[in-house]
N, C-alpha and C. Protein backbone atom coordinates (compact mmCIF):
# COMPACT_ATOMS: atom_id res chain seq x y z
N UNK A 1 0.84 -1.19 0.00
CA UNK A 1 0.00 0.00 0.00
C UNK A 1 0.88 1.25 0.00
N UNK A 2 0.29 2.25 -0.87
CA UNK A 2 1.08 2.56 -1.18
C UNK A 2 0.95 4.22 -1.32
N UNK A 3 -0.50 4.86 -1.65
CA UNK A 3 -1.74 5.67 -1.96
C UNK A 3 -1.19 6.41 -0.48
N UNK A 4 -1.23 7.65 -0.69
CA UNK A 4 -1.31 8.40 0.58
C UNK A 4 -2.42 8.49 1.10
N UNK A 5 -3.05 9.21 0.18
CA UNK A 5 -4.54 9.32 0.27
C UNK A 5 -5.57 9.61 -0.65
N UNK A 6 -6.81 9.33 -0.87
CA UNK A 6 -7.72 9.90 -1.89
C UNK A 6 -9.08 10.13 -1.27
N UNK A 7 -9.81 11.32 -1.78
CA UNK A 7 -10.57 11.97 -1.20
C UNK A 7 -11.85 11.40 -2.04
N UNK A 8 -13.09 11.02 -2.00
CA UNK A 8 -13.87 11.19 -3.03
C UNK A 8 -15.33 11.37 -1.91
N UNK A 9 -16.27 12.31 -2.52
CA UNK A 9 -17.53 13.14 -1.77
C UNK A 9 -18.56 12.70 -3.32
N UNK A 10 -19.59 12.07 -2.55
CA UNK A 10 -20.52 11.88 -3.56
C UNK A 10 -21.88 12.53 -2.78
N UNK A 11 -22.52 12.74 -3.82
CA UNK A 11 -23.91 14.42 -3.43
C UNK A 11 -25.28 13.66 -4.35
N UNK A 12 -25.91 13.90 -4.10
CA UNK A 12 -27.47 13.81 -4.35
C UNK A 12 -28.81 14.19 -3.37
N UNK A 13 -29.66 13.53 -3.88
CA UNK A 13 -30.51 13.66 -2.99
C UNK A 13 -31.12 12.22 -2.27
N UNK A 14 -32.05 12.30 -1.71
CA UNK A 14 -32.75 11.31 -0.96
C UNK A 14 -33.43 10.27 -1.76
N UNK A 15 -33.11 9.33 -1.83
CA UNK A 15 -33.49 8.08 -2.97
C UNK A 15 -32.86 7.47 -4.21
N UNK A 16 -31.76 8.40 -3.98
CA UNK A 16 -30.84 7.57 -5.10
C UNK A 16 -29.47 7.35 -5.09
N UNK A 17 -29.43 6.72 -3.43
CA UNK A 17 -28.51 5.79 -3.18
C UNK A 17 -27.12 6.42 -3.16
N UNK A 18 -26.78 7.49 -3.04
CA UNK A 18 -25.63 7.83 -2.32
C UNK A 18 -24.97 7.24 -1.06
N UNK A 19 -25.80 7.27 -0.48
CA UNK A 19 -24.93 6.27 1.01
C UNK A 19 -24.75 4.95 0.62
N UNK A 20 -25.18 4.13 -0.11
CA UNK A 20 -24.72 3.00 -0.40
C UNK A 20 -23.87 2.88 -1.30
N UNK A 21 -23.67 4.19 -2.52
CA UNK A 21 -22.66 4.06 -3.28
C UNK A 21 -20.67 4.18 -2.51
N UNK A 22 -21.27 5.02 -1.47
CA UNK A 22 -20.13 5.52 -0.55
C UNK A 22 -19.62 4.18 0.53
N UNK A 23 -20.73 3.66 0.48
CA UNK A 23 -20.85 2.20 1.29
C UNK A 23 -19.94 1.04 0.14
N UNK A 24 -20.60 1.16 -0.63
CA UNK A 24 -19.46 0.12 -1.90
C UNK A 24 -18.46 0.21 -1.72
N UNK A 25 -17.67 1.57 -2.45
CA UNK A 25 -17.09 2.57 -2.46
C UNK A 25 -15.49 1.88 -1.10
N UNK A 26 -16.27 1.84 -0.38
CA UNK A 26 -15.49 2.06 0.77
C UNK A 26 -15.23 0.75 1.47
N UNK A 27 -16.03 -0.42 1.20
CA UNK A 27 -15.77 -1.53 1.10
C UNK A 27 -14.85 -2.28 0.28
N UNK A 28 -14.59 -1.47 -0.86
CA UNK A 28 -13.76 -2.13 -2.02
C UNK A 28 -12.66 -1.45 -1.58
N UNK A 29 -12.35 -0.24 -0.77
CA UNK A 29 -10.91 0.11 -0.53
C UNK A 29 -10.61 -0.69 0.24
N UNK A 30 -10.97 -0.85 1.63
CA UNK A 30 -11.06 -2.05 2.53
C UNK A 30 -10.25 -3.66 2.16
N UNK A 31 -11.45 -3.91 1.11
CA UNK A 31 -10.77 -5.06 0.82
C UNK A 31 -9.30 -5.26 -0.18
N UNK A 32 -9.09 -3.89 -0.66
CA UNK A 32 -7.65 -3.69 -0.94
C UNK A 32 -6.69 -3.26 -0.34
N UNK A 33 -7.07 -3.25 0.86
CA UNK A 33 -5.83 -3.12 2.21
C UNK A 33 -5.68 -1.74 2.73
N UNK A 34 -6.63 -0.91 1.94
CA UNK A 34 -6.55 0.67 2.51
C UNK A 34 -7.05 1.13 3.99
N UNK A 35 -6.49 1.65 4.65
CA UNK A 35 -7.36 2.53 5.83
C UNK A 35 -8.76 3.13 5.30
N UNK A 36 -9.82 3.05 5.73
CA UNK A 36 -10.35 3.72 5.04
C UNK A 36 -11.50 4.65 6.03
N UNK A 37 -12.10 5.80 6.21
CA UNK A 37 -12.74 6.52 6.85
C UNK A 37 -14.03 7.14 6.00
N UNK A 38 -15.17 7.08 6.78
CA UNK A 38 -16.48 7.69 6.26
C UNK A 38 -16.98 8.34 6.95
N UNK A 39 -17.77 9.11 6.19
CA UNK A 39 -18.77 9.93 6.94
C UNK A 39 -19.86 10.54 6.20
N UNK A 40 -21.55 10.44 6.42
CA UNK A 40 -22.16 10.79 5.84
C UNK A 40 -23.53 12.19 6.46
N UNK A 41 -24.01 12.48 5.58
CA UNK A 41 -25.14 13.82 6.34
C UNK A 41 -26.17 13.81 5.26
N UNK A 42 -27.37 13.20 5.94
CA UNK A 42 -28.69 13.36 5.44
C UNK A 42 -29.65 13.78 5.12
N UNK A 43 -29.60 15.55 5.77
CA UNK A 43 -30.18 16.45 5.85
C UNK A 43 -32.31 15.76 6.01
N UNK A 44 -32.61 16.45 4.66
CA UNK A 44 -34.01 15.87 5.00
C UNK A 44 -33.98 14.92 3.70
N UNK A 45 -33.61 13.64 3.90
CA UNK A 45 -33.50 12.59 2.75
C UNK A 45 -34.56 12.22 2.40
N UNK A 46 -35.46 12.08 3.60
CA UNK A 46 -36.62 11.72 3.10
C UNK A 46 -38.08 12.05 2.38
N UNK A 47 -37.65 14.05 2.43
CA UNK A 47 -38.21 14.32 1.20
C UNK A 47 -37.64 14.72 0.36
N UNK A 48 -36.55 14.13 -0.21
CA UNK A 48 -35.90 14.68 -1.26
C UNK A 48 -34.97 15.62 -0.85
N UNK A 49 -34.40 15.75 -0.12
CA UNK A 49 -33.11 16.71 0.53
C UNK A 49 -31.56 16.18 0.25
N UNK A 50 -30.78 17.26 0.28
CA UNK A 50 -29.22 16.72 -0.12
C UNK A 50 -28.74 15.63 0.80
N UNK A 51 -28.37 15.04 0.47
CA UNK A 51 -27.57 13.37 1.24
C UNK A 51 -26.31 13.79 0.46
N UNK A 52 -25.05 13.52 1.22
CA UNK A 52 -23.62 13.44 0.98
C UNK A 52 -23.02 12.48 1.41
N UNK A 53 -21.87 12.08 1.03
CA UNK A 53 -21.11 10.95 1.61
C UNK A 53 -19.69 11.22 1.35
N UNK A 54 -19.27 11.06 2.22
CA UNK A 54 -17.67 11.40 2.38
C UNK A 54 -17.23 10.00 2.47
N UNK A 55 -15.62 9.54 1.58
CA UNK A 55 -14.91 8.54 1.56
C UNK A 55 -13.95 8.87 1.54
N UNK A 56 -12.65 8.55 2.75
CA UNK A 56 -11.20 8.73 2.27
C UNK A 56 -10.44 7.57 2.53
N UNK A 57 -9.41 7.46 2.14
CA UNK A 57 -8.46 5.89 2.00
C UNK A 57 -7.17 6.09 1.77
N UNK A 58 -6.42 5.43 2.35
CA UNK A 58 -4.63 5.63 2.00
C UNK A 58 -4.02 5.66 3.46
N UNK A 59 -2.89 5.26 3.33
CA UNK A 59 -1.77 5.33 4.27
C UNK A 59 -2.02 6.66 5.36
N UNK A 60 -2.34 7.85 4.85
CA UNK A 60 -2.00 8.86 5.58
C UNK A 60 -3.32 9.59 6.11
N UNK A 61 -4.72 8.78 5.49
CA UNK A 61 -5.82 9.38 5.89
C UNK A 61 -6.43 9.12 7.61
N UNK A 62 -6.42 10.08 8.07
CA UNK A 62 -6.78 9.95 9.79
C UNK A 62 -8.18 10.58 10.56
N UNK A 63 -9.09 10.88 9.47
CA UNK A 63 -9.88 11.25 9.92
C UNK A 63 -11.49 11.39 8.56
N UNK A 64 -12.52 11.34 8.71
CA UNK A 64 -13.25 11.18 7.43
C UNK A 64 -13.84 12.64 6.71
N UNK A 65 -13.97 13.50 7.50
CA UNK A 65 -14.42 14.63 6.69
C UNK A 65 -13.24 15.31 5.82
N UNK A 66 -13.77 15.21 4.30
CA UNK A 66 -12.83 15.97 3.75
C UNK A 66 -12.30 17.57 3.26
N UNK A 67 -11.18 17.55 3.92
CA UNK A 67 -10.72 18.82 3.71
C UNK A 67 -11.24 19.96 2.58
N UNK A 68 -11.17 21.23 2.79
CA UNK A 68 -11.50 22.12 1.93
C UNK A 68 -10.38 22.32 1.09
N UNK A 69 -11.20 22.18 -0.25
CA UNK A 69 -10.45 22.06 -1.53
C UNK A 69 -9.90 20.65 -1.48
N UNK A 70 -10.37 19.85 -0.75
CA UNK A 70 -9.43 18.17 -0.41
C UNK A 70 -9.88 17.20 -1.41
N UNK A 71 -11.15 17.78 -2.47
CA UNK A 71 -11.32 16.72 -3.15
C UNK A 71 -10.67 15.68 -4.27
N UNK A 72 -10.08 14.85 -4.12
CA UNK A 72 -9.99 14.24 -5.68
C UNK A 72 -11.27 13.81 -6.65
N UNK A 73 -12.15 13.57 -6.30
CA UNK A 73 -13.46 12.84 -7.11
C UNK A 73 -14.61 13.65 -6.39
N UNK A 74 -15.91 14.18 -7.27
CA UNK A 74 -16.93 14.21 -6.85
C UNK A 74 -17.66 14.17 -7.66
N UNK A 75 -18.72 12.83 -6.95
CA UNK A 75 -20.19 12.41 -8.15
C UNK A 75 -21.00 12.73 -7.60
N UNK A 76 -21.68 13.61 -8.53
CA UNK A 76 -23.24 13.90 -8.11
C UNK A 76 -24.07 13.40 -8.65
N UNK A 77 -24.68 12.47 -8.02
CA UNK A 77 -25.89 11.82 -8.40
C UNK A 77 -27.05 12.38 -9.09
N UNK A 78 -27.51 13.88 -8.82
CA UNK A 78 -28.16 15.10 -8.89
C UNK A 78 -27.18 16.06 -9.47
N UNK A 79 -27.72 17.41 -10.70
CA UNK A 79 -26.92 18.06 -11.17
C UNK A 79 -26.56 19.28 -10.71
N UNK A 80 -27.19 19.54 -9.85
CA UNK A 80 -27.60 21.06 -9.06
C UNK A 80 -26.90 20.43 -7.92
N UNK A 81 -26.77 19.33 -7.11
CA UNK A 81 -26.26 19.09 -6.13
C UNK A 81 -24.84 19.33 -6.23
N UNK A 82 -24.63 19.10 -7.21
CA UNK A 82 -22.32 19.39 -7.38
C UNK A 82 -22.47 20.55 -7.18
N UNK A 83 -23.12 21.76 -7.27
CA UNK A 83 -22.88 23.33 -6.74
C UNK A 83 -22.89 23.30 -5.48
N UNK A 84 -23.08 22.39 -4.82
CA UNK A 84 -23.28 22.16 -3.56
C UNK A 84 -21.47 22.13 -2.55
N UNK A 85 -20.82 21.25 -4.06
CA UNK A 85 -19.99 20.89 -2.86
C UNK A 85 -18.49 21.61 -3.78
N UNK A 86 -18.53 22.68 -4.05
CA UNK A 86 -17.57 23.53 -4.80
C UNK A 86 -16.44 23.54 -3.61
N UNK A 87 -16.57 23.78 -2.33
CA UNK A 87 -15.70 24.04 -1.43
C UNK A 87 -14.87 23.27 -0.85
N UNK A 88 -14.74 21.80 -1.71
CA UNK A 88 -14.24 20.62 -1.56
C UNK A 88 -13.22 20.57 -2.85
N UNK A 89 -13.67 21.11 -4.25
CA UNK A 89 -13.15 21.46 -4.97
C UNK A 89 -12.06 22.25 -5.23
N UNK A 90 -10.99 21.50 -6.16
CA UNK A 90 -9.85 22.18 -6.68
C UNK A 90 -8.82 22.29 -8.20
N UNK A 91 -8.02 23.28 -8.49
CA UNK A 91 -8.54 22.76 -9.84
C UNK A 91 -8.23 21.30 -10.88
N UNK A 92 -7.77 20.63 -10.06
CA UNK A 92 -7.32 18.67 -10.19
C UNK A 92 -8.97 18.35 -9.68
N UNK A 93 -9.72 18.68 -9.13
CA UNK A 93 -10.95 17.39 -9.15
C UNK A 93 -11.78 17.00 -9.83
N UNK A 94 -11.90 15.94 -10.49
CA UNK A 94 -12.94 15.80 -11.35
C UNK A 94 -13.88 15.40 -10.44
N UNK A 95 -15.31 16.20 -11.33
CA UNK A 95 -16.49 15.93 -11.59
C UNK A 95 -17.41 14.99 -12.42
N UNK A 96 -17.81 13.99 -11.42
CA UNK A 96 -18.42 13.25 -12.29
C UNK A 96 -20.08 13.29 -12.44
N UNK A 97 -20.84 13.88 -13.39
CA UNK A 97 -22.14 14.49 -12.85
C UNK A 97 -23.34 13.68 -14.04
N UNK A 98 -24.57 13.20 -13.02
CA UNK A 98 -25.25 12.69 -14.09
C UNK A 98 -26.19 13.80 -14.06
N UNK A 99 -26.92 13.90 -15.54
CA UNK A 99 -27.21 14.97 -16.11
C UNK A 99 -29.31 15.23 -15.94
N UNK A 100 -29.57 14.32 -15.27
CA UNK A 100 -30.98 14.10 -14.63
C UNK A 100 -31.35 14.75 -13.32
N UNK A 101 -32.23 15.80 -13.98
CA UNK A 101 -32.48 16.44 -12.44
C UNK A 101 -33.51 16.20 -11.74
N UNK A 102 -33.10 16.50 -10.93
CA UNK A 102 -34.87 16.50 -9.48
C UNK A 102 -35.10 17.24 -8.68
N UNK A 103 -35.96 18.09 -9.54
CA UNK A 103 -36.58 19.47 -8.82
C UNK A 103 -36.95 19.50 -7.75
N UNK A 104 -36.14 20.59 -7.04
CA UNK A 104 -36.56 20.11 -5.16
C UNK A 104 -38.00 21.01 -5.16
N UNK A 105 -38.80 20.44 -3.94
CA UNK A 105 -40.43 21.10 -3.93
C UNK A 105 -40.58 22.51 -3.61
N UNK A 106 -39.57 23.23 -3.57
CA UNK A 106 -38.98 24.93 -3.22
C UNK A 106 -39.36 25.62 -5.06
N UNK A 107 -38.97 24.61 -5.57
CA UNK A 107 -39.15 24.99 -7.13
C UNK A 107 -40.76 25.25 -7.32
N UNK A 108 -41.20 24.66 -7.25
CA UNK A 108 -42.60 23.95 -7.48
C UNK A 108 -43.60 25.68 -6.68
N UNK A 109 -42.84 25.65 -5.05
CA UNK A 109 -43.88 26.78 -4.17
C UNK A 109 -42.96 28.01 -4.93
N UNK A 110 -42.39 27.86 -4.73
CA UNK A 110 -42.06 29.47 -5.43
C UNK A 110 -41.10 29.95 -6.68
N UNK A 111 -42.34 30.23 -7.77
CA UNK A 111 -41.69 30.66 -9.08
C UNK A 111 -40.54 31.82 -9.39
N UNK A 112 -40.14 32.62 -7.79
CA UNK A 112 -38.94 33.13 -8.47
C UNK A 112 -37.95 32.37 -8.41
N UNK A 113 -37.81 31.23 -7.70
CA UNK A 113 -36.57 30.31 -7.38
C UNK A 113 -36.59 29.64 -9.11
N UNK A 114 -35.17 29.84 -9.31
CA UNK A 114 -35.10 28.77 -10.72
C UNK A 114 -34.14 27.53 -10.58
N UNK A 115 -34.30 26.87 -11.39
CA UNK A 115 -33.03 25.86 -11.15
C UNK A 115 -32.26 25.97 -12.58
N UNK A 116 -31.13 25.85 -12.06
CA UNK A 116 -29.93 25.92 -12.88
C UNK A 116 -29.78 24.68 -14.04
N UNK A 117 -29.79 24.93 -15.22
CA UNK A 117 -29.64 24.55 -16.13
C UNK A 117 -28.01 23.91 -16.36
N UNK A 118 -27.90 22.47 -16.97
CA UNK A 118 -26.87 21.99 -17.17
C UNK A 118 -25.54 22.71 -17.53
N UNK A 119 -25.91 24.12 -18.78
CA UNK A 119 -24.94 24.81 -19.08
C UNK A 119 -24.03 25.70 -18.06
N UNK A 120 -25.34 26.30 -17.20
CA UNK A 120 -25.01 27.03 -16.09
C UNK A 120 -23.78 26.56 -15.14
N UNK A 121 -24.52 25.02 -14.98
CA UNK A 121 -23.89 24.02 -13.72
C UNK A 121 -22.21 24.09 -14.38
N UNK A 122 -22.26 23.72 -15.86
CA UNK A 122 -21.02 23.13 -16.40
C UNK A 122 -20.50 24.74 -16.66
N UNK A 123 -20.52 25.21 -16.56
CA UNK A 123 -19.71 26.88 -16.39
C UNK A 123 -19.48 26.94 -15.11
N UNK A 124 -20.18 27.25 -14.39
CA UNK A 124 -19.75 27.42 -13.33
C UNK A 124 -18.67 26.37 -12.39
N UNK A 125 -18.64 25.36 -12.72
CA UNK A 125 -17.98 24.15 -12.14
C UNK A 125 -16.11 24.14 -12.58
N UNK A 126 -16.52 24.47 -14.08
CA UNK A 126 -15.40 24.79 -14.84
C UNK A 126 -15.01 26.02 -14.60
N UNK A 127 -14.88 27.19 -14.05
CA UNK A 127 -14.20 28.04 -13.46
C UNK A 127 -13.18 27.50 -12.25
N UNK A 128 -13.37 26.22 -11.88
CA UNK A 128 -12.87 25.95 -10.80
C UNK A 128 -11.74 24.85 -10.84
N UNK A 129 -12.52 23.88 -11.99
CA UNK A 129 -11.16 22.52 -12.95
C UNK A 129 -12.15 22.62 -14.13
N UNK A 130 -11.05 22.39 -14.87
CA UNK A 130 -11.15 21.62 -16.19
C UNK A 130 -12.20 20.42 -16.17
N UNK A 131 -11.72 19.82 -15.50
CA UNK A 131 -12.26 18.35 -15.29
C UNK A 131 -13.87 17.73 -15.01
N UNK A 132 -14.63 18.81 -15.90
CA UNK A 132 -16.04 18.44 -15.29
C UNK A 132 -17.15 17.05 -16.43
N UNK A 133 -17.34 16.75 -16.13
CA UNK A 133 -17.56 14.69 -16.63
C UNK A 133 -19.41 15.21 -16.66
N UNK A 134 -20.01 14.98 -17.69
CA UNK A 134 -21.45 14.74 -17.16
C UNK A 134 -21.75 13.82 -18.02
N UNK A 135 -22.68 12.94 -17.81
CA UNK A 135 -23.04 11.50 -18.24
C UNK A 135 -24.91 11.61 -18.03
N UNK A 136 -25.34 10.94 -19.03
CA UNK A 136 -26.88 11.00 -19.48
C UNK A 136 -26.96 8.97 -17.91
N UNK A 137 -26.68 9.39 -16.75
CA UNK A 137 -26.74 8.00 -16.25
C UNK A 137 -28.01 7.26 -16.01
N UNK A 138 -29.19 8.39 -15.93
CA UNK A 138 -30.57 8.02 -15.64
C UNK A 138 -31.03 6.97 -17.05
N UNK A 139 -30.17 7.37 -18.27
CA UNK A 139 -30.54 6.64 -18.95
C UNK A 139 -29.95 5.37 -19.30
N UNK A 140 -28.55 5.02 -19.29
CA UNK A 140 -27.65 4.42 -18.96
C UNK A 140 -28.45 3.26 -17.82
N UNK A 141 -28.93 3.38 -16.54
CA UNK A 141 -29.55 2.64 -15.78
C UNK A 141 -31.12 1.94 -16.33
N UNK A 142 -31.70 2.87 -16.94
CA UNK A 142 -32.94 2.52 -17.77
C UNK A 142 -32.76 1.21 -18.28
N UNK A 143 -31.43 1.53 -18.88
CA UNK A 143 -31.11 0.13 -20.31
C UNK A 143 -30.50 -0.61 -19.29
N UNK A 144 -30.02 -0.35 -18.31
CA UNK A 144 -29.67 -1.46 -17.31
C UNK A 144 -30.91 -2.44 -17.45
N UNK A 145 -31.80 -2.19 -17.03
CA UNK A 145 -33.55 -2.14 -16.45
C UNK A 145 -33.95 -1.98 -14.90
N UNK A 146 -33.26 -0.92 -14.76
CA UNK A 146 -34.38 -0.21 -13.56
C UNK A 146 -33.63 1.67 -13.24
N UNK A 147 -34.17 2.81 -12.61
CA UNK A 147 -33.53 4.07 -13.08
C UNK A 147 -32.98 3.40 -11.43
N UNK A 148 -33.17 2.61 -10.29
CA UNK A 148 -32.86 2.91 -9.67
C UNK A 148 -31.18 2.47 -9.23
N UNK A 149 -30.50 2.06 -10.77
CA UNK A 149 -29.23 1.26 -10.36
C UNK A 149 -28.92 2.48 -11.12
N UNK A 150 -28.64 3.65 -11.49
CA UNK A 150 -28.54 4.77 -11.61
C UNK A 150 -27.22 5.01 -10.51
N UNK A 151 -27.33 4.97 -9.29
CA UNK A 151 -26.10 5.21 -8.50
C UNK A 151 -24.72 4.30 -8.95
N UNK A 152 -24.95 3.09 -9.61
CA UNK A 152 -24.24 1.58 -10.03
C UNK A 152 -23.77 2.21 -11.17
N UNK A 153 -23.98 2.94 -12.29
CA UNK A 153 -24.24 3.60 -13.02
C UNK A 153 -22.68 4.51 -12.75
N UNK A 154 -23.17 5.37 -11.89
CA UNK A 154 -22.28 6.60 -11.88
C UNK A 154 -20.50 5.84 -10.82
N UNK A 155 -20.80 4.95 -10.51
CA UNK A 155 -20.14 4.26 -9.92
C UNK A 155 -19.05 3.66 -11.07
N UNK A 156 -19.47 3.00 -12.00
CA UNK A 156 -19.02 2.54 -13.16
C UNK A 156 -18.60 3.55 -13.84
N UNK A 157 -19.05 4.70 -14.07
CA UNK A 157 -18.32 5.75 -14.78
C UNK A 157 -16.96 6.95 -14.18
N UNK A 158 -17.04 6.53 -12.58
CA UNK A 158 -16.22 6.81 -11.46
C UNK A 158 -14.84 6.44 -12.56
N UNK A 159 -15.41 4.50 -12.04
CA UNK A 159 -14.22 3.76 -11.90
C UNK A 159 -13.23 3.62 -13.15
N UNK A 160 -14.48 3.51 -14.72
CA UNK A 160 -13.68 3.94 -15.65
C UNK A 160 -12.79 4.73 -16.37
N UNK A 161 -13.29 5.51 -15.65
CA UNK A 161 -12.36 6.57 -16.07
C UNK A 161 -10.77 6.82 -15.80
N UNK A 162 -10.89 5.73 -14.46
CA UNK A 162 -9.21 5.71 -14.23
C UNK A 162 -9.14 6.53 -13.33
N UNK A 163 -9.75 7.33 -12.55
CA UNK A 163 -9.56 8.25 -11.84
C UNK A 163 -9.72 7.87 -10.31
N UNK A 164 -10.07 6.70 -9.75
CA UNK A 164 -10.12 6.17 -8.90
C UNK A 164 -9.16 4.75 -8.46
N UNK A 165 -8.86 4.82 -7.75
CA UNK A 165 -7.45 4.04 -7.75
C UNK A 165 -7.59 2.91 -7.27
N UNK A 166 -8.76 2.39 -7.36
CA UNK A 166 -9.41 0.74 -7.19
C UNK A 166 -9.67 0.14 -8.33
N UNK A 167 -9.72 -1.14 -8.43
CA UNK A 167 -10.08 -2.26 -9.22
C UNK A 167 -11.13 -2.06 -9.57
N UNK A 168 -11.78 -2.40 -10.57
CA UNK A 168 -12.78 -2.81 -11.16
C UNK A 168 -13.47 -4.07 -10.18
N UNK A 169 -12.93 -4.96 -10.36
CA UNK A 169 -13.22 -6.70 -9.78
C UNK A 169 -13.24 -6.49 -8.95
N UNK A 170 -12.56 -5.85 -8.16
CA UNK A 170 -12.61 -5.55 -6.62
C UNK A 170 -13.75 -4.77 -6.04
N UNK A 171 -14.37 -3.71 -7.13
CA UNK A 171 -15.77 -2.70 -6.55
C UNK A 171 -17.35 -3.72 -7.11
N UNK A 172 -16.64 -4.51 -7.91
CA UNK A 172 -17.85 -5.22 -8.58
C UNK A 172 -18.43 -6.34 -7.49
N UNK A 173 -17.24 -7.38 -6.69
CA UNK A 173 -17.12 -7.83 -5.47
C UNK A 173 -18.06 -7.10 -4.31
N UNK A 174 -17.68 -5.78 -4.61
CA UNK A 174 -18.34 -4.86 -3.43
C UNK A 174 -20.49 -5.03 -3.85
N UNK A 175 -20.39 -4.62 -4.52
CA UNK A 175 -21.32 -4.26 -5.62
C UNK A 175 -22.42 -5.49 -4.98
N UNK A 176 -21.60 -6.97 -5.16
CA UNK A 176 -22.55 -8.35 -4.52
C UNK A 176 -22.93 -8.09 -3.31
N UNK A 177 -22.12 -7.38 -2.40
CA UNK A 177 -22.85 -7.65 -0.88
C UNK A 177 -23.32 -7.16 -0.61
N UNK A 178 -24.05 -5.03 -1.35
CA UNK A 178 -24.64 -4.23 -0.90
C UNK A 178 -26.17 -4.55 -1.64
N UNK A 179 -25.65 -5.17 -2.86
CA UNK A 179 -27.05 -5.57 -3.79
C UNK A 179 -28.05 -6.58 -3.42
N UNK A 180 -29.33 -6.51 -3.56
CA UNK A 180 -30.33 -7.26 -3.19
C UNK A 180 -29.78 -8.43 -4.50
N UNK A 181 -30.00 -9.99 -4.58
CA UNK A 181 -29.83 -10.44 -5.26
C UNK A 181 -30.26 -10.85 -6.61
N UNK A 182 -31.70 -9.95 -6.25
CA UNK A 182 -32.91 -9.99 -7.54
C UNK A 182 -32.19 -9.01 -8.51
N UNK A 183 -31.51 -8.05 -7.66
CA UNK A 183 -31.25 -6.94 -9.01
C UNK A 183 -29.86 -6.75 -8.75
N UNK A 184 -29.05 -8.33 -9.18
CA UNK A 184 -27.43 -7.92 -8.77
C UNK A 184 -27.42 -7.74 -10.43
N UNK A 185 -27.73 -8.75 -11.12
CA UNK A 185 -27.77 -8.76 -12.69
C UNK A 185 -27.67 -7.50 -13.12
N UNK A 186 -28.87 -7.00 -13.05
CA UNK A 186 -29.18 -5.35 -13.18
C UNK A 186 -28.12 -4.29 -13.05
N UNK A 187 -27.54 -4.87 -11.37
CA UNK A 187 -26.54 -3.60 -11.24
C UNK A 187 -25.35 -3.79 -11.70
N UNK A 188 -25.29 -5.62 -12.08
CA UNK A 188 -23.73 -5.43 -12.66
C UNK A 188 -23.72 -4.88 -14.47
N UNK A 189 -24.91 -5.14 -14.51
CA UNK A 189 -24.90 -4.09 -16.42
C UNK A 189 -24.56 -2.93 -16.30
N UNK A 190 -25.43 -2.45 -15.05
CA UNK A 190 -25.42 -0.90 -14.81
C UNK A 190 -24.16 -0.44 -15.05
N UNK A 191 -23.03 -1.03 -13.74
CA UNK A 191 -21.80 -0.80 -13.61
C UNK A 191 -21.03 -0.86 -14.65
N UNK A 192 -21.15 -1.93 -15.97
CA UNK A 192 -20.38 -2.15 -16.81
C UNK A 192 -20.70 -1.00 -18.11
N UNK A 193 -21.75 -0.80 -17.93
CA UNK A 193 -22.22 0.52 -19.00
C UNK A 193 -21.97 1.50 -18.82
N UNK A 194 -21.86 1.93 -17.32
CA UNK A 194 -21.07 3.17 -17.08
C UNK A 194 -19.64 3.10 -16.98
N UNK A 195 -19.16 2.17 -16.56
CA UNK A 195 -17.67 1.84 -16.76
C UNK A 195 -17.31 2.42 -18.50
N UNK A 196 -17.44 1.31 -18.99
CA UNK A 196 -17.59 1.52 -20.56
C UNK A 196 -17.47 3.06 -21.29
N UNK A 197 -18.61 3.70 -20.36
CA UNK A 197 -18.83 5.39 -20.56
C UNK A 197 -17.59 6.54 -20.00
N UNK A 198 -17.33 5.79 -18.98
CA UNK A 198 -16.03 6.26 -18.53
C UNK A 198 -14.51 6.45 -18.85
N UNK A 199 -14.79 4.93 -19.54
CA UNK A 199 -13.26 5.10 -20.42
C UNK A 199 -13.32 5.88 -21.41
N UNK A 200 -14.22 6.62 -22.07
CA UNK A 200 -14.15 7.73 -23.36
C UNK A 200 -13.46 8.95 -22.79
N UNK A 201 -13.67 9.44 -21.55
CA UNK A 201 -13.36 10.75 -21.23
C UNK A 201 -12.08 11.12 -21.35
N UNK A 202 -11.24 9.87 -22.07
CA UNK A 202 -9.38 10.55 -22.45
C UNK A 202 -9.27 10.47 -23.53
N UNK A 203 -10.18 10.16 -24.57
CA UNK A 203 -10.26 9.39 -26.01
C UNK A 203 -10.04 10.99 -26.50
């Protein structure tokens, strides 16, 4: 072992499996011999409120909340949610963002509130790195067959990309013990279609 450390913060909202992606996530460092530290915040998940998950791993990591500007990786499950976590951001972190939104019910009561449009998100993100990734994953999971392996999804497009310093076989491993067994099938397409999607981003 060898990794000092790596930071990765994944953002969404309530129902689409952020804490369990961070739960994978962090199991597969584990079983590659890393230290590894978590920490998560739920806010109001259960109507649709921001959920975060903090993961760090390596030789030198001693504590789970990650530092400001400490990020190496952040997936947002939600597209409006990565504005969320800019202050984790630096200009090395990629963004990995699926491009499906979910209008929080603030939208809905009051028409001066707007929500930010993909272009917006991807300007603004890019003032900060280069490195901003957005992926159509809601649909990507569809052809899985179900939207809700969507997190499996962005997980796979993490890992392809190379930007995460775990195995494949090793998160897919992970992938069996968090998955119900009716829809491991499901999530291992998921994973492999976003994987797949991931390796383009150096092409």
């Amino acid at each position: 072992m060898t990794l000092s450390k790596f930071n990765c913060f994944t953002i969404g909202v309530g129902g689409q499996g952020v804490i369990r992606a961070t739960h994978i996530l962090a199991d597969a460092a584990m079983a590659e011999q890393y230290p590894v530290r978590t920490a998560e915040t739920h806010g109001m998940a259960q109507r649709g409120g921001s959920v975060s998950g903090y993961l760090r791993f390596g030789k030198d990591v001693h504590g789970p909340l990650i530092p400001k500007y400490g990020a190496h990786v952040v997936i947002a499950l939600e597209p409006s949610e990565a504005l969320r976590s800019v202050q984790y951001a630096n200009k090395e972190t990629y963004y990995f963002i699926n491009s499906s939104p979910i209008l929080p019910l603030s939208i809905y009561q009051n028409r001066k509130i707007s929500y930010p449009n993909l272009e917006i998100i991807e300007k603004e993100l890019s003032k900060i790195t280069p490195h901003v990734h957005i992926i159509d994953a809601l649909g990507l999971a569809e052809q899985a067959g179900t939207s809700k392996s969507l997190n499996v999804v962005m997980l796979g497009f993490a890992v392809g990309s190379g930007i995460i310093p775990l195995k494949s076989k090793t998160i897919e491993k992970s992938i069996e013990k968090f998955v119900p067994k009716k829809a491991l099938q499901i999530n291992k397409t998921a994973f492999q279609l976003g994987f797949d999607e991931g390796g383009k981003i150096h092409e």
